[in-house]
C-alpha atoms as a PDB file:
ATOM      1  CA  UNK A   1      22.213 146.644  64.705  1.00  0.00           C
ATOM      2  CA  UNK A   2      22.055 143.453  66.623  1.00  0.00           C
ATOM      3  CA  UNK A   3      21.197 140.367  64.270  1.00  0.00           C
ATOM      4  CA  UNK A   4      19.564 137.481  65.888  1.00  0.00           C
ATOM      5  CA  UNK A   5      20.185 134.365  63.820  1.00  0.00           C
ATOM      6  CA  UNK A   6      17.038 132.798  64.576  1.00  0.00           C
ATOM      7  CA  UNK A   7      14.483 134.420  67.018  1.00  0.00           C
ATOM      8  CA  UNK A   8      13.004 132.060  69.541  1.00  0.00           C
ATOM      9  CA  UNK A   9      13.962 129.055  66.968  1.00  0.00           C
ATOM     10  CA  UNK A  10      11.202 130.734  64.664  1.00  0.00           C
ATOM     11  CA  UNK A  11      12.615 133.016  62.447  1.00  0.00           C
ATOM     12  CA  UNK A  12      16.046 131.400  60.584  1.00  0.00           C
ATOM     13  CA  UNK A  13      17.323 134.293  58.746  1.00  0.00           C
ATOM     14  CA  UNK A  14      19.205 132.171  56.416  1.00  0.00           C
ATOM     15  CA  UNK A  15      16.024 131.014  55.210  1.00  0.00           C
ATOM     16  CA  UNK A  16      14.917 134.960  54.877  1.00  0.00           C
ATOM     17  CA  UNK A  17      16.137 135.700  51.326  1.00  0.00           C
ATOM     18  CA  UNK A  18      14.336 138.918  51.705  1.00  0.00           C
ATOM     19  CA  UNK A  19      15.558 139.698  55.031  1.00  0.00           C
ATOM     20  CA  UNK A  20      18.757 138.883  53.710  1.00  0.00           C
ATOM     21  CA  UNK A  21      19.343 141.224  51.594  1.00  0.00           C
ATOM     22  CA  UNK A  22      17.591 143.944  53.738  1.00  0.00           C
ATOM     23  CA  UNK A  23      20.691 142.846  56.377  1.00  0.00           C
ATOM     24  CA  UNK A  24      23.107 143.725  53.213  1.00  0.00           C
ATOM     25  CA  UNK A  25      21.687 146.939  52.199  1.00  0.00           C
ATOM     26  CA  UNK A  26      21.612 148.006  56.333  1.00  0.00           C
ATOM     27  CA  UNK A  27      25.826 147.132  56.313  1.00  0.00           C
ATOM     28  CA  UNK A  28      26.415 148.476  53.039  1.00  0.00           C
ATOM     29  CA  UNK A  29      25.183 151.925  54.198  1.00  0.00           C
ATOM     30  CA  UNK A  30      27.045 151.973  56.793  1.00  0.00           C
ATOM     31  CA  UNK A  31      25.325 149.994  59.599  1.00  0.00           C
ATOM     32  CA  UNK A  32      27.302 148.528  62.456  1.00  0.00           C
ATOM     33  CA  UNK A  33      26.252 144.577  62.228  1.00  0.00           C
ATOM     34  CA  UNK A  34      26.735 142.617  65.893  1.00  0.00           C
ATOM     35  CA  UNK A  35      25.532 139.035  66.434  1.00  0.00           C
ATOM     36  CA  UNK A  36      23.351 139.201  69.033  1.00  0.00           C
ATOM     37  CA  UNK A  37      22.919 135.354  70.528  1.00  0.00           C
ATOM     38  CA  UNK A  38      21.422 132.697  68.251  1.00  0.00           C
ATOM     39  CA  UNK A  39      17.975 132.254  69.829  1.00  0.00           C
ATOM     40  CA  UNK A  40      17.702 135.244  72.148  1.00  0.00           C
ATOM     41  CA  UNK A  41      16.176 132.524  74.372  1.00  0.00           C
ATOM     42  CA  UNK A  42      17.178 131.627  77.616  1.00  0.00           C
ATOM     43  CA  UNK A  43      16.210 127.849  78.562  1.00  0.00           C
ATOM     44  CA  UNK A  44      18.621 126.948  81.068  1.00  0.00           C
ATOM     45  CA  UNK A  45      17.695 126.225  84.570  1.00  0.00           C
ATOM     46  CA  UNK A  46      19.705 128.303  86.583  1.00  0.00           C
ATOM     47  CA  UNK A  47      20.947 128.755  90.026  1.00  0.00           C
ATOM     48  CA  UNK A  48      19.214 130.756  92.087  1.00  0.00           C
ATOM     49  CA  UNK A  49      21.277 134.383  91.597  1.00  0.00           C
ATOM     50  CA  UNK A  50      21.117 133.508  88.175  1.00  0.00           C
ATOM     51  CA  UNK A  51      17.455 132.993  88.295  1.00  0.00           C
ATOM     52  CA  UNK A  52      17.165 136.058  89.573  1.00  0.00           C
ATOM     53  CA  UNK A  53      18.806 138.243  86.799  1.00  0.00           C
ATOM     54  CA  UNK A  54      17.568 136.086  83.885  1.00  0.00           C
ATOM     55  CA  UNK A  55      13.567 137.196  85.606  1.00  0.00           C
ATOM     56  CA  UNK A  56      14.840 140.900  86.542  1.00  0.00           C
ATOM     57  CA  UNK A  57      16.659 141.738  83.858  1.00  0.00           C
ATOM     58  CA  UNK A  58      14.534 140.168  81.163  1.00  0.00           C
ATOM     59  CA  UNK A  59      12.014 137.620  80.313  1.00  0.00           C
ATOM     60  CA  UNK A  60      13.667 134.693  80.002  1.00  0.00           C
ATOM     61  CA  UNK A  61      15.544 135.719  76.675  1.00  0.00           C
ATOM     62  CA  UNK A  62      19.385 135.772  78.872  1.00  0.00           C
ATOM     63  CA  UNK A  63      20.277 133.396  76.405  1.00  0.00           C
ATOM     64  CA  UNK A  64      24.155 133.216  77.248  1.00  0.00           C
ATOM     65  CA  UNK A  65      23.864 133.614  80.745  1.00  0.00           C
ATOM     66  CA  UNK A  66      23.757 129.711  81.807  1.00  0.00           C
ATOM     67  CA  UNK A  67      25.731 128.122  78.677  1.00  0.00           C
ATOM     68  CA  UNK A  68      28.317 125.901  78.855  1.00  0.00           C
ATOM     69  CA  UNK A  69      31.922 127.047  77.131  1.00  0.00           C
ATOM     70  CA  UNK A  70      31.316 124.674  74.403  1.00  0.00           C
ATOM     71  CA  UNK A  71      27.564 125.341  73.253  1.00  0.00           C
ATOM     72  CA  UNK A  72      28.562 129.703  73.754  1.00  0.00           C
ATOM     73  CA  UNK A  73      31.380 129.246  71.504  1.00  0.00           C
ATOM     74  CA  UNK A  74      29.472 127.326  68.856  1.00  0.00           C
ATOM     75  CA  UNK A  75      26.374 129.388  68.548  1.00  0.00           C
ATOM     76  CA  UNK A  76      28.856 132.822  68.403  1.00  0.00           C
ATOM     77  CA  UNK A  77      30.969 131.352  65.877  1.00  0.00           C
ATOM     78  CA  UNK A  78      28.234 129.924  63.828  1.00  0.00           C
ATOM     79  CA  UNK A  79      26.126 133.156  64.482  1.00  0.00           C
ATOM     80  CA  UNK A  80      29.415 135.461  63.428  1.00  0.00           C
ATOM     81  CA  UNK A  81      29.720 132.779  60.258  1.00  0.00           C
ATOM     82  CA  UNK A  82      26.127 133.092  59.407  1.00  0.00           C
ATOM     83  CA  UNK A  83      26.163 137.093  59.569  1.00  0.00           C
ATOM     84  CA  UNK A  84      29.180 137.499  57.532  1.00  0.00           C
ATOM     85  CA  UNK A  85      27.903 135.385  54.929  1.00  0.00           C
ATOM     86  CA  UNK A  86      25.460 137.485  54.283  1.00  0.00           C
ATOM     87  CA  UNK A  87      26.705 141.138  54.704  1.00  0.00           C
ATOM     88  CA  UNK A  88      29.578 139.997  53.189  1.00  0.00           C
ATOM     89  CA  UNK A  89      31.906 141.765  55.506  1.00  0.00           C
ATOM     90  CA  UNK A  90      32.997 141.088  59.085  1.00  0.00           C
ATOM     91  CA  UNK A  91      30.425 141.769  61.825  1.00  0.00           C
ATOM     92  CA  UNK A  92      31.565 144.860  64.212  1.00  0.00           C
ATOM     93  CA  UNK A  93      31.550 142.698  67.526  1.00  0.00           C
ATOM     94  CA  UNK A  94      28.754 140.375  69.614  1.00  0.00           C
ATOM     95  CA  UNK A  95      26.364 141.242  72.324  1.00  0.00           C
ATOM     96  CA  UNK A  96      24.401 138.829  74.268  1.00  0.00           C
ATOM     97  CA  UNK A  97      20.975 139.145  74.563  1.00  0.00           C
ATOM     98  CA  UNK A  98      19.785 141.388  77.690  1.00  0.00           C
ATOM     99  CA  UNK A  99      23.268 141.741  78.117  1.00  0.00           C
ATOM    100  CA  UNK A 100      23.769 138.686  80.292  1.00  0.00           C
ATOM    101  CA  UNK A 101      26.989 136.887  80.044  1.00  0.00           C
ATOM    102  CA  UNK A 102      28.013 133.811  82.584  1.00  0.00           C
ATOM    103  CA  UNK A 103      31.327 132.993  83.021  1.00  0.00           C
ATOM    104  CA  UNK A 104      31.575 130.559  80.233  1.00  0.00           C
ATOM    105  CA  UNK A 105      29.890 132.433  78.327  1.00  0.00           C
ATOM    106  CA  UNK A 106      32.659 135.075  78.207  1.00  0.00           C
ATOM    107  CA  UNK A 107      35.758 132.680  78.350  1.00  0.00           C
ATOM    108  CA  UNK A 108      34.225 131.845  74.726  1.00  0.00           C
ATOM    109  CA  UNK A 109      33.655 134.894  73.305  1.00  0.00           C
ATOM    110  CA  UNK A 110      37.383 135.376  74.719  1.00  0.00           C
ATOM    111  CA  UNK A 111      38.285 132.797  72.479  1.00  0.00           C
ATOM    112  CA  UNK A 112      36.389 133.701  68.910  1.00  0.00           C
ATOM    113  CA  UNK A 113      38.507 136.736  68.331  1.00  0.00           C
ATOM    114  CA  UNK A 114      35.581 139.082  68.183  1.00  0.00           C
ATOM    115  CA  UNK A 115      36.940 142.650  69.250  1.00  0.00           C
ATOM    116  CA  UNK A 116      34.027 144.073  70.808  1.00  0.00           C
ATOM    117  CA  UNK A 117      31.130 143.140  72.921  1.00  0.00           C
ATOM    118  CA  UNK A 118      29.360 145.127  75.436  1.00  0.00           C
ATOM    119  CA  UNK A 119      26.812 144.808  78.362  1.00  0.00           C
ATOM    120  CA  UNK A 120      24.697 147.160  81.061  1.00  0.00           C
ATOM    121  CA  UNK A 121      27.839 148.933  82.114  1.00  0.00           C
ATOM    122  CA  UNK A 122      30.604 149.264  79.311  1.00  0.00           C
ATOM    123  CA  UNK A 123      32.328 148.202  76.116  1.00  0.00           C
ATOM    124  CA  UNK A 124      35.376 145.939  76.014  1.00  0.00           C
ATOM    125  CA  UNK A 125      37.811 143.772  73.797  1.00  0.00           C
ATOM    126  CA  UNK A 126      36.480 140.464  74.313  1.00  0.00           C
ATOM    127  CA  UNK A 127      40.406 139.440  73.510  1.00  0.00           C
ATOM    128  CA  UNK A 128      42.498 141.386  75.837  1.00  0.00           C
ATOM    129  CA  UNK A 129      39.725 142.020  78.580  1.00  0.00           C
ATOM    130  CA  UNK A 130      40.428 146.054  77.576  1.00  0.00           C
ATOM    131  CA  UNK A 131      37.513 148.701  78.660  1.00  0.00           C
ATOM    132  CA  UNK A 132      37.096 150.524  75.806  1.00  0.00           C
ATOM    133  CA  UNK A 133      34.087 152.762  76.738  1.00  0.00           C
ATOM    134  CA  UNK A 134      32.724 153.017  80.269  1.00  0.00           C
ATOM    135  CA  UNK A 135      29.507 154.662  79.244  1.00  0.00           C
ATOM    136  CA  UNK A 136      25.367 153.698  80.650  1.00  0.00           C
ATOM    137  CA  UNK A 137      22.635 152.627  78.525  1.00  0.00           C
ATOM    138  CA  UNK A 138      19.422 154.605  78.011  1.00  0.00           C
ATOM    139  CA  UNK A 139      16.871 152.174  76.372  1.00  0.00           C
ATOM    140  CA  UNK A 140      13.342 151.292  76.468  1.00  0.00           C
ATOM    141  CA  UNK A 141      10.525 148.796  77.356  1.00  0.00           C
ATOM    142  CA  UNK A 142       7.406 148.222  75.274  1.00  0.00           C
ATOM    143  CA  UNK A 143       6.634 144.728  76.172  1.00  0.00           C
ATOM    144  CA  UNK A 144       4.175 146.012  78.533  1.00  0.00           C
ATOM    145  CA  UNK A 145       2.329 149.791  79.758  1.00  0.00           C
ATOM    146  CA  UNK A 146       4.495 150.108  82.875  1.00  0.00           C
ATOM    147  CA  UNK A 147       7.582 148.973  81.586  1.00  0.00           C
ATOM    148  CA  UNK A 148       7.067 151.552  78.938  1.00  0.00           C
ATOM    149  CA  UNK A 149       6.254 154.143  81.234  1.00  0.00           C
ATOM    150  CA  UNK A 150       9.173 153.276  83.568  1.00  0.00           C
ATOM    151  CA  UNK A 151      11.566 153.380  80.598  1.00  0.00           C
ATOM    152  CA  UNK A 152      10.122 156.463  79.250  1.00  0.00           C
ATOM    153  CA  UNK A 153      10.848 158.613  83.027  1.00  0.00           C
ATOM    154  CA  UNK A 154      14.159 156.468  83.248  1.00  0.00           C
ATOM    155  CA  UNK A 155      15.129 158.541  80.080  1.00  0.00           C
ATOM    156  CA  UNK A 156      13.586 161.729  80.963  1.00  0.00           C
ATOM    157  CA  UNK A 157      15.839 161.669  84.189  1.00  0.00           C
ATOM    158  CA  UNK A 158      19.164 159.981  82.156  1.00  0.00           C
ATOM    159  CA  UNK A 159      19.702 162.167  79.424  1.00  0.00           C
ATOM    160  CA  UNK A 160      19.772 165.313  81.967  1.00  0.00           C
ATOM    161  CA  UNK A 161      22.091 163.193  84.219  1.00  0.00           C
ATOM    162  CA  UNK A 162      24.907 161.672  82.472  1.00  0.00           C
ATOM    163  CA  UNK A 163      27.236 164.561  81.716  1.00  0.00           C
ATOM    164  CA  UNK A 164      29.952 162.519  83.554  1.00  0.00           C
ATOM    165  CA  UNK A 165      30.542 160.195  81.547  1.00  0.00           C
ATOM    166  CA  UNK A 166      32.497 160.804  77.881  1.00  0.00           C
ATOM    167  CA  UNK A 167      29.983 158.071  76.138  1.00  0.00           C
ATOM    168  CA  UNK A 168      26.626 157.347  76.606  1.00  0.00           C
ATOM    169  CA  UNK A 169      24.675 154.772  74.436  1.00  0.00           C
ATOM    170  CA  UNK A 170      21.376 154.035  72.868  1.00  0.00           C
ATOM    171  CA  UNK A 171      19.194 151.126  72.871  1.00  0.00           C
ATOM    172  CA  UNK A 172      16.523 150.767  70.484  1.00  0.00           C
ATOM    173  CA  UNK A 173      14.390 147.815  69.292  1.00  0.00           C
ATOM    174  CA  UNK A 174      12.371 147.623  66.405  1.00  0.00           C
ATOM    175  CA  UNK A 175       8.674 147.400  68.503  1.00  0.00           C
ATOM    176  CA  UNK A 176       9.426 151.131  70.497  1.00  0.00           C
ATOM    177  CA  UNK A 177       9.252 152.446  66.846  1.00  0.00           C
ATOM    178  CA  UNK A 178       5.490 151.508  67.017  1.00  0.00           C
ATOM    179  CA  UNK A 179       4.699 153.414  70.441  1.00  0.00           C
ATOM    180  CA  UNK A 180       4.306 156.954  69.699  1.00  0.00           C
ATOM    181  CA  UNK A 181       5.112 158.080  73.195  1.00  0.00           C
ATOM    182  CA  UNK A 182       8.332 156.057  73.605  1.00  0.00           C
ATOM    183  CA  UNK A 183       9.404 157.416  69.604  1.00  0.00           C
ATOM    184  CA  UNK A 184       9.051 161.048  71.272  1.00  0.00           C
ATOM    185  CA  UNK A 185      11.112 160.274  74.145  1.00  0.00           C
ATOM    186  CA  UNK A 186      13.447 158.829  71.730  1.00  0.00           C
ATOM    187  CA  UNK A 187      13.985 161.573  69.847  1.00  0.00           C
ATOM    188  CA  UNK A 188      14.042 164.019  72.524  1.00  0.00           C
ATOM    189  CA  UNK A 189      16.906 162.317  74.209  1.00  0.00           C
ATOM    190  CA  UNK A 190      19.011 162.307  71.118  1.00  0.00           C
ATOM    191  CA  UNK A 191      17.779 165.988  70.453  1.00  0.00           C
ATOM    192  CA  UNK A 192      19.346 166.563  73.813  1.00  0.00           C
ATOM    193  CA  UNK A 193      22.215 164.083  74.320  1.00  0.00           C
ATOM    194  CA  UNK A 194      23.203 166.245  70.163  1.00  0.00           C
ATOM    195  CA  UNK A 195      23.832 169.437  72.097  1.00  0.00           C
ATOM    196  CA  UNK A 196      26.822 168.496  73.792  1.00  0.00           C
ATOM    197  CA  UNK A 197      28.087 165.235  72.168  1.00  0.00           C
ATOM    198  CA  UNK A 198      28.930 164.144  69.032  1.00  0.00           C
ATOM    199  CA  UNK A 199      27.313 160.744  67.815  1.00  0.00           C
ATOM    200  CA  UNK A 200      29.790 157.717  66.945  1.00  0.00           C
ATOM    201  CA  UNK A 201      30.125 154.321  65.693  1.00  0.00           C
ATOM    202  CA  UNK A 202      31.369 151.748  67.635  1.00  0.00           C
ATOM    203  CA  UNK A 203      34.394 151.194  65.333  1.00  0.00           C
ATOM    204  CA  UNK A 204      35.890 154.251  66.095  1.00  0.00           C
ATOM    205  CA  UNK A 205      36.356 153.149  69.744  1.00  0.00           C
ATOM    206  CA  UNK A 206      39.733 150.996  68.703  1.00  0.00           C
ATOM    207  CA  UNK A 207      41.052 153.520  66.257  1.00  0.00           C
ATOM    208  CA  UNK A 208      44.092 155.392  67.789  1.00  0.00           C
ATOM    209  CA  UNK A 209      42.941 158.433  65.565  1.00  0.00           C
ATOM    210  CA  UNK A 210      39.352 158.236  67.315  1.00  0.00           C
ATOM    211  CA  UNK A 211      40.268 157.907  70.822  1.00  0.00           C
ATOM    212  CA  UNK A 212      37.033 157.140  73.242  1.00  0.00           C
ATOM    213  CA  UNK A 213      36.740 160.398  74.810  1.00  0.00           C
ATOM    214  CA  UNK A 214      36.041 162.090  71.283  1.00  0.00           C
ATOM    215  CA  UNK A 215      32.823 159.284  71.091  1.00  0.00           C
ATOM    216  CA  UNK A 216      30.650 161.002  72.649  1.00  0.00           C
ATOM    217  CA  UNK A 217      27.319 159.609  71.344  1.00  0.00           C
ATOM    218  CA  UNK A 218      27.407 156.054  70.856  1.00  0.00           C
ATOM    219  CA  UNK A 219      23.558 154.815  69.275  1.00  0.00           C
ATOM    220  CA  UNK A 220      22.808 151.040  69.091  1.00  0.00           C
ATOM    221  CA  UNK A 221      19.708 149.743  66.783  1.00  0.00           C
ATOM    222  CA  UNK A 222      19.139 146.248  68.343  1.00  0.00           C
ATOM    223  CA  UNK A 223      16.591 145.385  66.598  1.00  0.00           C
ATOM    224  CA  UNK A 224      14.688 141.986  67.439  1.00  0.00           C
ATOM    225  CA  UNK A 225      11.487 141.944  65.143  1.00  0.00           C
ATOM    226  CA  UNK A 226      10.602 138.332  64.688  1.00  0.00           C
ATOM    227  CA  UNK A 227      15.070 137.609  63.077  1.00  0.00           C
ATOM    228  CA  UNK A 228      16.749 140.167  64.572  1.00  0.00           C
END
């Protein structure tokens, strides 16, 4: 699950008693608990290639794409600080939001000793620079009809196609779980991904006992209603 700390600069969970303790109960059942950003807003003005990404790849929510080294580290440190507090337990890793990392951006997550992060193409120890999962996303769109429908065929097509590769993850926010048609192509694509793989948690991916080719399924909850 991928904990904003405060949506958009509207939603402070650590004014959220309720949501709180929701966050506790999630990680006490097991729940993998990443801190995704701080705002999950990008308002940088960018260079042009950068512009580019932050308007293909999302809607100007690339928060850590065009920070400086200093303002990355603070909000993951503070956002890692913030999370812990209230799981009580450490958080499994970070992931910027849409994926987007500049260059400083990743020198401080380098720094913050967080073990795991991830992006569009793989999973890797922040720390030592390590691959620990080459593996695609399959996720989905529901901010508007065609981006729904794209992301729905994008699926249909990806969960057929990916036999290649030993991991293959899952993104899901918390607003597909109110389209019917994007739930079914959900499930259908974990129906289907089930028959030949064998779902995981991203934990397992450092354990020597667990190496990465056993992780077959790897599914990622990001959810991003109004906190998180």
């Amino acid at each position: 699950m991928l904990v904003v700390p405060n949506h958009w600069g509207r939603a402070p969970i650590s004014e959220d008693k309720q949501f709180q303790v929701q966050l506790r109960h999630w990680a006490n059942e097991g729940v993998e608990m990443f801190v995704h950003g701080w705002f999950h807003k990008d308002s940088y003005q960018h260079g042009w290639l950068n512009d580019l990404k932050a308007r293909h790849f999302t809607n100007r929510e690339g928060e850590f794409l065009g920070l400086d080294e200093e303002t990355a580290y603070q909000r993951i440190v503070d956002g890692r600080s913030l999370v812990e507090d209230i799981i009580g337990r450490p958080i499994a890793g970070f992931v910027a939001p849409a994926w987007l990392y500049g260059a400083p951006a990743k020198r401080a997550l380098q720094n913050s000793g967080i073990r795991i992060a991830e992006d569009h193409f793989r999973i890797w120890d922040p720390l030592t620079g390590q691959t620990l999962s080459s593996s695609p996303v399959i996720s989905w769109a529901t901010r508007t009809w065609i981006r729904a429908q794209s992301s729905k065929a994008f699926a249909a097509v990806a969960r057929h196609t990916l036999g290649a590769f030993s991991a293959v993850r899952l993104a899901v926010h918390p607003s597909d779980c109110t389209n019917p048609s994007v739930m079914a192509s959900i499930s259908q694509t974990i129906e289907i991904l089930k028959t030949s793989r064998i779902p995981g948690h991203y934990g397992e991916l450092g354990s020597p006992s667990s190496p990465v080719q056993k992780v077959s399924c790897l599914k990622h909850n990001a959810n991003q209603n109004e906190h998180a």
